[in-house]
Protein backbone atom coordinates (compact mmCIF):
# COMPACT_ATOMS: atom_id res chain seq x y z
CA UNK A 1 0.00 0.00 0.00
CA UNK A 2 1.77 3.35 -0.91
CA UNK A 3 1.55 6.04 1.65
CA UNK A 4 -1.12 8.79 1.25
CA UNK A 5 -2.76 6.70 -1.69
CA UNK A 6 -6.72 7.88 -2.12
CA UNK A 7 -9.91 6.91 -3.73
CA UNK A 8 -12.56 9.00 -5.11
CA UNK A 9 -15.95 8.87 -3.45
CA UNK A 10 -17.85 6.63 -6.11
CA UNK A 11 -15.19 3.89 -5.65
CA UNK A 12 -14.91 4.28 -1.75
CA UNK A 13 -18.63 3.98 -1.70
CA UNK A 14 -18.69 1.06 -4.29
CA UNK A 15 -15.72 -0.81 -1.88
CA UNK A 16 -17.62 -0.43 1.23
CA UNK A 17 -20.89 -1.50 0.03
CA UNK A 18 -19.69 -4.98 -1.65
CA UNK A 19 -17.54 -5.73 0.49
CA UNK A 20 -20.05 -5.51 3.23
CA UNK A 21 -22.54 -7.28 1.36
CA UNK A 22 -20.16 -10.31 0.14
CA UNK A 23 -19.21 -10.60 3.82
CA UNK A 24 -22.69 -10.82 5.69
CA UNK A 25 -25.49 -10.37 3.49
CA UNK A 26 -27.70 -13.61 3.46
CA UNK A 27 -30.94 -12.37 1.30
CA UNK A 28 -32.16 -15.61 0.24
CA UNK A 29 -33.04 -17.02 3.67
CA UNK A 30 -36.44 -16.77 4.48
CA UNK A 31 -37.80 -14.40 7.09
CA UNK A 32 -40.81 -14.15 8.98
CA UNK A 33 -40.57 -10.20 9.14
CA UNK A 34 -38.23 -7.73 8.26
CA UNK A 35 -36.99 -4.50 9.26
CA UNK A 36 -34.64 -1.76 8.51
CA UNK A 37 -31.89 0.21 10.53
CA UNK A 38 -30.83 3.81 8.96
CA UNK A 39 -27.53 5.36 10.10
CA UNK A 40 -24.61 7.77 8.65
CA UNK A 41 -20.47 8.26 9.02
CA UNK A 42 -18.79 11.20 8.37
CA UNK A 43 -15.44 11.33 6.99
CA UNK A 44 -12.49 13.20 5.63
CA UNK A 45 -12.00 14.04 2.17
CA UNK A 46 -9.10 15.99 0.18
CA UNK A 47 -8.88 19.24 -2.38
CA UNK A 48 -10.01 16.94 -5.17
CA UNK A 49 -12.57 15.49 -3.30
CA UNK A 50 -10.83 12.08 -2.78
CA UNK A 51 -10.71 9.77 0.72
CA UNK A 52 -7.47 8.62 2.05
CA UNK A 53 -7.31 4.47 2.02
CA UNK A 54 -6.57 3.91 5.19
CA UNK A 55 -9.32 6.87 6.30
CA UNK A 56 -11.73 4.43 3.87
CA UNK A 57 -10.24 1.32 5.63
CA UNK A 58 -11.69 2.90 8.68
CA UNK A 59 -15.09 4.25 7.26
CA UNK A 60 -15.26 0.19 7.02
CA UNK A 61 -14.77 -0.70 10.46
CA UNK A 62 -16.70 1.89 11.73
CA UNK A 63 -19.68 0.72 9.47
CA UNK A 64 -19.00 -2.50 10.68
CA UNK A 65 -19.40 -1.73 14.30
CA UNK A 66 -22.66 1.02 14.13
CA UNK A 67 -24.24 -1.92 12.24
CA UNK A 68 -23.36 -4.78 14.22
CA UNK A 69 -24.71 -2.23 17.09
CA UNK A 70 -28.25 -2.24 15.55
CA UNK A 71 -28.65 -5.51 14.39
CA UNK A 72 -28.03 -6.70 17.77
CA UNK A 73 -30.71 -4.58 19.09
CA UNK A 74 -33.17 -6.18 16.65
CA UNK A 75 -36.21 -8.28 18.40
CA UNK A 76 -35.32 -11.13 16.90
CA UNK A 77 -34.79 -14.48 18.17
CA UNK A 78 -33.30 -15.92 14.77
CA UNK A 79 -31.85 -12.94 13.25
CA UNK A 80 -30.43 -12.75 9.71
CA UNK A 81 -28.96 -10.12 7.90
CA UNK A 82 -30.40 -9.74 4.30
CA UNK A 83 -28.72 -6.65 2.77
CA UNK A 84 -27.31 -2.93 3.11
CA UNK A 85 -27.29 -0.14 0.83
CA UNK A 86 -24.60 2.33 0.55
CA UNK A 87 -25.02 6.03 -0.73
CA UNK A 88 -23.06 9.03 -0.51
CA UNK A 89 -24.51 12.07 1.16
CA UNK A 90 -23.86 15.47 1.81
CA UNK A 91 -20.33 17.29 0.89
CA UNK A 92 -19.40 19.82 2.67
CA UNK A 93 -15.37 21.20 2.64
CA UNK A 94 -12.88 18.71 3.86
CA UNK A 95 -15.95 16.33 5.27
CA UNK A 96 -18.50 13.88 3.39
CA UNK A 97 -20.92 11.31 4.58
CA UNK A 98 -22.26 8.18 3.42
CA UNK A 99 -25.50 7.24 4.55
CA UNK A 100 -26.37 3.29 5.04
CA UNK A 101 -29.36 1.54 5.25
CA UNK A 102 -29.37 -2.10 6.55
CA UNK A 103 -32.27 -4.72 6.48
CA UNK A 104 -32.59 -7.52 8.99
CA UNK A 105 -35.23 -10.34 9.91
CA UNK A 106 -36.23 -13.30 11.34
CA UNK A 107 -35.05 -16.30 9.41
CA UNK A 108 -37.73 -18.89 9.46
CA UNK A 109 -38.43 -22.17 7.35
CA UNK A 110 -38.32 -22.23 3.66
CA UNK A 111 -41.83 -21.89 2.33
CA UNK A 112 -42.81 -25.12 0.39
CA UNK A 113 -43.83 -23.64 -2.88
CA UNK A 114 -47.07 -24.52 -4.18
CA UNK A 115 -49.88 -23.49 -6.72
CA UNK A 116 -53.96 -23.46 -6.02
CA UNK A 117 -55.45 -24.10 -9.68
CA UNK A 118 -58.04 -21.45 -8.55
CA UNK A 119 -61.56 -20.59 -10.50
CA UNK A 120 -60.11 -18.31 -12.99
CA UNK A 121 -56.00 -17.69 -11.92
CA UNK A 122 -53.74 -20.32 -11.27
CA UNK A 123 -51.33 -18.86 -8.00
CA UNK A 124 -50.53 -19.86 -4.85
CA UNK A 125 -53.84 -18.22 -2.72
CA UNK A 126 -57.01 -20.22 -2.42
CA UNK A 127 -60.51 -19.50 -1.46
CA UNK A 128 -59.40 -18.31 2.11
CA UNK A 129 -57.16 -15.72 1.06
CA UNK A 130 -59.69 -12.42 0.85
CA UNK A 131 -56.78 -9.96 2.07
CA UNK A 132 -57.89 -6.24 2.84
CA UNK A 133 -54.91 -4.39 1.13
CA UNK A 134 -52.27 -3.42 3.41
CA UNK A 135 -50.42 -5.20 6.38
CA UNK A 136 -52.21 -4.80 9.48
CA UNK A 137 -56.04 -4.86 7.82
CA UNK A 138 -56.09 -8.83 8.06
CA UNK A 139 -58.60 -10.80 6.02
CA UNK A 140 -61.93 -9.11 4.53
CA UNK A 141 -63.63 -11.54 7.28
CA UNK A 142 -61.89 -9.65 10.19
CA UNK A 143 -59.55 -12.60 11.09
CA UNK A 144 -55.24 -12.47 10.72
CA UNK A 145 -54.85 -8.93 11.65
CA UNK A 146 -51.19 -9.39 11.70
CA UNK A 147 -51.01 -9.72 7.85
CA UNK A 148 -52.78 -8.02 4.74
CA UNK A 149 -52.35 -8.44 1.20
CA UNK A 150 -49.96 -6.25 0.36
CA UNK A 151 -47.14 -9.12 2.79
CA UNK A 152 -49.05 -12.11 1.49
CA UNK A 153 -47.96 -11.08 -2.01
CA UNK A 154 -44.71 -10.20 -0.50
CA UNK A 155 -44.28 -13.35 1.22
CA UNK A 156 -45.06 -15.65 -1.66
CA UNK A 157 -42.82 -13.80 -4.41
CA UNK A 158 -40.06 -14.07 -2.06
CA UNK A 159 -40.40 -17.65 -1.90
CA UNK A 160 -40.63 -18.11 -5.59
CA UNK A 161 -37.35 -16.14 -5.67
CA UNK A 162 -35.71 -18.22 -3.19
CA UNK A 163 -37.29 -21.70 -5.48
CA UNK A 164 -35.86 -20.34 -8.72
CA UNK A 165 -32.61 -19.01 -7.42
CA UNK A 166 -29.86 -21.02 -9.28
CA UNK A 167 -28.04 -23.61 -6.18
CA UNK A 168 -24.54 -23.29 -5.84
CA UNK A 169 -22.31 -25.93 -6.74
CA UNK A 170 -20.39 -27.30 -3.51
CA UNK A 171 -17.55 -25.01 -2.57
CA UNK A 172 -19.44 -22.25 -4.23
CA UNK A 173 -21.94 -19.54 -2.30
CA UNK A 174 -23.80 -16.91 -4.47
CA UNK A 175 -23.03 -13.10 -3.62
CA UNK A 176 -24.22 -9.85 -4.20
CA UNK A 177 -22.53 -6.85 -5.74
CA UNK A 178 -23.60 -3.59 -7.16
CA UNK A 179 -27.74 -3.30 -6.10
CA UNK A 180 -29.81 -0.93 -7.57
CA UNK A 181 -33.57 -0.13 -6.33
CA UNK A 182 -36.36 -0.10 -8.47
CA UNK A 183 -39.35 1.86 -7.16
CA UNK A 184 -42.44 1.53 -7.87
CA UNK A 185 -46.57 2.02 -7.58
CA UNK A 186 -49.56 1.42 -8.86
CA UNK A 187 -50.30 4.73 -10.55
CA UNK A 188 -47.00 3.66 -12.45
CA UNK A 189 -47.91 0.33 -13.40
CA UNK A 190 -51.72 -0.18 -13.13
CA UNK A 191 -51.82 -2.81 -15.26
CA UNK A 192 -49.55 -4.54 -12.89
CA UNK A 193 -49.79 -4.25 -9.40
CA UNK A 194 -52.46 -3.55 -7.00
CA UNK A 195 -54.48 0.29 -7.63
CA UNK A 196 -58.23 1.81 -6.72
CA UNK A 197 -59.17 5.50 -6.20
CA UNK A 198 -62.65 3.94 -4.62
CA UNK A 199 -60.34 4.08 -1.16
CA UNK A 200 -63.09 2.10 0.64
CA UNK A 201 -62.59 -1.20 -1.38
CA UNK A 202 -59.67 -2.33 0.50
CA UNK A 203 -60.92 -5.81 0.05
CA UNK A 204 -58.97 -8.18 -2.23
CA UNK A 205 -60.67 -11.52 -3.28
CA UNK A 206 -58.28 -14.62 -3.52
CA UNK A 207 -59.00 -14.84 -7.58
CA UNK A 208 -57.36 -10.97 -7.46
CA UNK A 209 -54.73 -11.71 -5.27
CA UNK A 210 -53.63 -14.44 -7.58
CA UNK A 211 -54.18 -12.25 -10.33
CA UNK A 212 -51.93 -9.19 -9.12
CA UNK A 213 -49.32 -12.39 -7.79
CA UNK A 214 -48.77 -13.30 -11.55
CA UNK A 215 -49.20 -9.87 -12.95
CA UNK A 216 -45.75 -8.24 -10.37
CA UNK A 217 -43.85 -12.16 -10.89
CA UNK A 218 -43.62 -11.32 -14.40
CA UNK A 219 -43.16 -7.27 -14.09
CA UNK A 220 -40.19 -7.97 -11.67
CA UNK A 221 -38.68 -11.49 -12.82
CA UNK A 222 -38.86 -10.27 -16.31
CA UNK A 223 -40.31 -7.27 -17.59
CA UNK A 224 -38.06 -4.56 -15.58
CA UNK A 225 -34.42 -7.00 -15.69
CA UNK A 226 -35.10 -7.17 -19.92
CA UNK A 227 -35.74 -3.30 -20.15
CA UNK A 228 -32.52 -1.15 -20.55
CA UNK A 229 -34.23 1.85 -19.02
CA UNK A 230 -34.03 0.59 -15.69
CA UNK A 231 -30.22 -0.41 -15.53
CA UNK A 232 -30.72 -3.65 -14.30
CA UNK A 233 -30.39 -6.00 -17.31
CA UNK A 234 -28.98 -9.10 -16.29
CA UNK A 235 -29.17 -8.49 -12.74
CA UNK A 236 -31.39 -10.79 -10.01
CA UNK A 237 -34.39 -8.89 -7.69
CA UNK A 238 -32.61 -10.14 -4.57
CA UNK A 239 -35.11 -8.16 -1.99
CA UNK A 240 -39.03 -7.53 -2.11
CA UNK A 241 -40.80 -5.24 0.05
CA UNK A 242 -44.58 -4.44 -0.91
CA UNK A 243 -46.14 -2.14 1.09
CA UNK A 244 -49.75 -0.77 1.19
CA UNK A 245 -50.42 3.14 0.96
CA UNK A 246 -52.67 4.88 1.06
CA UNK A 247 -51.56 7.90 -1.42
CA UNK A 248 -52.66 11.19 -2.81
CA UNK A 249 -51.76 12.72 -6.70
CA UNK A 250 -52.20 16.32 -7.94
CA UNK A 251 -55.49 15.70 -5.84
CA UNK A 252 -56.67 12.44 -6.35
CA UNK A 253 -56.30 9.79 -3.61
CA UNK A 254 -56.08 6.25 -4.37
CA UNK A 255 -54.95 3.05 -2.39
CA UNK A 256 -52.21 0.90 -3.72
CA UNK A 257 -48.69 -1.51 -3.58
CA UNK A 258 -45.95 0.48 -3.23
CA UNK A 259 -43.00 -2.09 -4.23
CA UNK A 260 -39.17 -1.01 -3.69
CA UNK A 261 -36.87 -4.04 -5.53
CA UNK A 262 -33.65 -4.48 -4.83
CA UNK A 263 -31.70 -5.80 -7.74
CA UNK A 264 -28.09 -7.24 -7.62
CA UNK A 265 -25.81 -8.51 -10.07
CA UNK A 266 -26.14 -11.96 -8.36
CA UNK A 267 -22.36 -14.50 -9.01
CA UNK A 268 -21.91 -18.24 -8.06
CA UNK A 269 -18.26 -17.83 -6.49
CA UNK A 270 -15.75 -20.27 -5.48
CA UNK A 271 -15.38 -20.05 -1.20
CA UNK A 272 -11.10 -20.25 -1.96
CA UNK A 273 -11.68 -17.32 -3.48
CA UNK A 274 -14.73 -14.87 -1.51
CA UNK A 275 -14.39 -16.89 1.81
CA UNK A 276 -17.16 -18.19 3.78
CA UNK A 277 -20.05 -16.04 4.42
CA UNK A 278 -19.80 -14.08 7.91
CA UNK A 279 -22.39 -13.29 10.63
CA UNK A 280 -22.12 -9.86 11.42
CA UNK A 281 -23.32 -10.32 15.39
CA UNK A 282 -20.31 -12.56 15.75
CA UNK A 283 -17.77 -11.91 13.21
């Protein structure tokens, strides 16, 4: 390492973020329920706007610990680590910050995946599934409050992701680099996911939810990774979060999906060569 060598602030933030993610990040275990931490490091930068290595090399560490900090404070008894997003922040003189956000959960079973040949969509909800929209609302019959449609969808695309994932080969483990987030409503794309401006039918029948199940599979599994406009050709939606809103446009209000998809370029690498994956609470 030469003394005084620097990087400049898109490769510092591309190092830290990959490296992170290679190291701990375990998306494709299933969780029972997610939730994010949010947190930000300030550090030194030079003239020309570059970070000293072994300032970055620090950066890391520090990331390291304020994370380990939070996911340890998580209320979960299983916990897993699925992911963390790097960006830079604010510059400001000599100082800049990079702003993380990390995503942790309770690992659970694998899902078995199934299909219901339903009435009129084939998917994996039967005649019990009426879900009111959003988490929280339950089922239109006033059972399962601690669900709604919006996670049910959630739940089940995630386990198709985890069934169609290709296996590693032994002394191989898949990893993550370079993720990009695709956002995402139903005023955007009504012909795909879930969208009403009657705000009061928040009821969604199971032939519906198997409907709008099939209709966001193919929008995120194929439409958006084949479309060049969204950058993420060839890369794998490692996370799905759906979340139901209830929103409001240039005056019109409307309930509907909100889905954030985290894409990575996803690798099959040898162990030699990345090194077994880590767990951050006791690395």
């Amino acid at each position: 390492m030469k003394s005084n060598a620097t990087v400049n602030l898109t490769e510092a933030v591309w190092d830290i973020e990959n490296l992170f993610n290679l190291t701990y990040a375990a998306p494709e275990e299933a969780y029972s329920e997610v939730t994010e931490f949010v947190f930000s490091l300030n550090f030194s930068i030079d003239a020309q706007g570059n970070v000293l290595a072994t300032d970055l090399y620090n950066l890391y560490d520090q990331a390291k610990a304020t994370a380990r900090t939070y996911y340890a404070n998580t209320d979960f008894a299983e916990k897993g680590f699925l992911f963390m997003t790097v960006e830079l922040g604010e510059q400001s003189g000599s100082t800049a910050r990079m702003d993380f956000r990390g995503k942790a959960g309770e690992r659970c079973a694998q899902p078995t995946w199934h299909y219901h040949d339903t009435a009129i969509y084939m998917g994996p909800f039967n005649g019990t599934d009426n879900w009111h929209y959003a988490d929280g609302m339950g089922k239109c019959d006033g059972s399962v409050l601690d669900s709604g449609a919006d996670k049910e969808i959630e739940r089940n695309l995630r386990a198709y992701l985890a069934a169609t994932a290709e296996t590693p080969e032994t002394e191989s483990r898949a990893v993550y680099v370079n993720p990009i987030i695709v956002e995402f409503d139903g005023l955007d794309k009504s012909d795909y996911v879930f969208y009403r401006t009657n705000t009061d039918a928040t009821c969604i029948d199971f032939n519906n939810m198997n409907r709008l199940f099939q209709k966001e599979r193919r929008l995120i599994f194929v439409i958006i990774p084949e479309n060049p406009a969204y950058g993420v050709c060839g890369y794998f939606p490692t996370y799905i979060q759906i979340d139901g809103q209830f929103k409001n446009n240039n005056g019109v209000t409307y309930i509907t999906h909100v889905n954030e998809i985290t894409y990575t370029q996803r690798m099959l690498a040898n162990i030699t060569t990345v090194g077994e994956m880590r767990d951050l609470l006791n690395d």
